[in-house]
N, C-alpha and C. Protein backbone atom coordinates (compact mmCIF):
# COMPACT_ATOMS: atom_id res chain seq x y z
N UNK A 1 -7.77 -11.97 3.63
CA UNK A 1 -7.14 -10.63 3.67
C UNK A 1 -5.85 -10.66 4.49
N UNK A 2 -5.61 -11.64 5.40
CA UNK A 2 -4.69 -11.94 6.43
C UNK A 2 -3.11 -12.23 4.92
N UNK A 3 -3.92 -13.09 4.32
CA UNK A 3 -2.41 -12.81 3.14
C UNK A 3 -2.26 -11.21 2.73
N UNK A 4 -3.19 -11.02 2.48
CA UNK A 4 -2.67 -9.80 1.39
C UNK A 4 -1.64 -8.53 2.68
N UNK A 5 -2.34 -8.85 3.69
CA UNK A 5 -1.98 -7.79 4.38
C UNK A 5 -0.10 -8.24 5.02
N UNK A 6 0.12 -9.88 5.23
CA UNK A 6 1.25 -10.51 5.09
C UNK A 6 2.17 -10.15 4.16
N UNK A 7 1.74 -10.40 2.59
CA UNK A 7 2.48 -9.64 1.54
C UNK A 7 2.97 -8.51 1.64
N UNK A 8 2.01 -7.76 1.53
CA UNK A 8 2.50 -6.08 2.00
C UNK A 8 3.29 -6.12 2.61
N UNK A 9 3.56 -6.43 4.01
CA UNK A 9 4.43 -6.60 4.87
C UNK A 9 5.54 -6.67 4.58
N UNK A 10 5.83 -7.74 3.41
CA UNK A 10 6.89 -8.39 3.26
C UNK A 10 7.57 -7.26 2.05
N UNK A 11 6.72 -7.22 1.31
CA UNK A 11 7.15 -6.29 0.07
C UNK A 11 7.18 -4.98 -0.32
N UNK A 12 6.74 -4.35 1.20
CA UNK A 12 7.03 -3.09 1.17
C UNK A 12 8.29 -2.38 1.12
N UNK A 13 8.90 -3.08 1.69
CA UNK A 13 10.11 -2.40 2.43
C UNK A 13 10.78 -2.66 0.81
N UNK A 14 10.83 -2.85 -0.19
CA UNK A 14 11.94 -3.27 -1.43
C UNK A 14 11.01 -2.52 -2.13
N UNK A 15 9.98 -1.67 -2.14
CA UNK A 15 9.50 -0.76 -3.18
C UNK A 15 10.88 0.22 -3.10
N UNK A 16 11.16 0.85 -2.44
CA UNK A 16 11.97 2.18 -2.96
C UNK A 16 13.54 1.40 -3.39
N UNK A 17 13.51 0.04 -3.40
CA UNK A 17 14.73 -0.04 -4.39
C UNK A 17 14.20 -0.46 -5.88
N UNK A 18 13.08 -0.75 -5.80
CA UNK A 18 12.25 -1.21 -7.00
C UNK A 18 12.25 0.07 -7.98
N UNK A 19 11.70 1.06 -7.12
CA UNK A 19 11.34 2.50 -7.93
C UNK A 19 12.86 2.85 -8.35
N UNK A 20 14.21 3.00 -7.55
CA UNK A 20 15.31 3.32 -8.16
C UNK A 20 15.61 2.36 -9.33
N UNK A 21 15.80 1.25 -9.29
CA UNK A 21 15.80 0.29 -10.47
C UNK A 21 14.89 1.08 -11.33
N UNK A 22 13.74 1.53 -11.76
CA UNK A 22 13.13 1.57 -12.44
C UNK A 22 13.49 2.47 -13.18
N UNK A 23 14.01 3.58 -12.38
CA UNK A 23 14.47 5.00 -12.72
C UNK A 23 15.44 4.85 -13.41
N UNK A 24 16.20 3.57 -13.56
CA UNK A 24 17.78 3.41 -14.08
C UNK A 24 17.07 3.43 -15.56
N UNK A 25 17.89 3.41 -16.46
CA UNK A 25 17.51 2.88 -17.74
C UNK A 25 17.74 1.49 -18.53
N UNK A 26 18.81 0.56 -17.10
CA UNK A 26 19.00 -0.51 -16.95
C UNK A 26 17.66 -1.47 -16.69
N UNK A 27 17.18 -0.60 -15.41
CA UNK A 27 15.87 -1.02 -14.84
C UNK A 27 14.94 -0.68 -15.69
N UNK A 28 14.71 0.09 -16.56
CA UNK A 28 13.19 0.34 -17.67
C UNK A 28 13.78 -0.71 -18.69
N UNK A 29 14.98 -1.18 -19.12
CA UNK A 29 15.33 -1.77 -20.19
C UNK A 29 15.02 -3.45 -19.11
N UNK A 30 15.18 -3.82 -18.47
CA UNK A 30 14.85 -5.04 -17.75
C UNK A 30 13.31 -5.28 -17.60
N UNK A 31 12.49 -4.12 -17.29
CA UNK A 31 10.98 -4.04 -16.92
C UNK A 31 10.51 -4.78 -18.66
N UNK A 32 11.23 -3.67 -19.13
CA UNK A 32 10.53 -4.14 -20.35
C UNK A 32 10.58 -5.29 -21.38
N UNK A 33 12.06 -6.47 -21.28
CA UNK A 33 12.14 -7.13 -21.30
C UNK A 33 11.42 -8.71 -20.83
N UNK A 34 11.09 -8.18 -19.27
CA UNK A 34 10.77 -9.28 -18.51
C UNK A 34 9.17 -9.79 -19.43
């Protein structure tokens, strides 16, 4: 659990540029690509 809770850590902080990307239609056209 010592990872998962590490991860988080790490990858929290880039959710709210994740969610703006997503919101783009650049970013839904990339999501959906990948």
């Amino acid at each position: 659990d010592i990872k998962t809770a590490d991860w988080s850590e790490h990858v929290a902080p880039f959710w709210p540029a994740v969610i703006r990307s997503a919101l783009t239609l650049k970013g839904l056209i990339s999501m959906l690509r990948a």
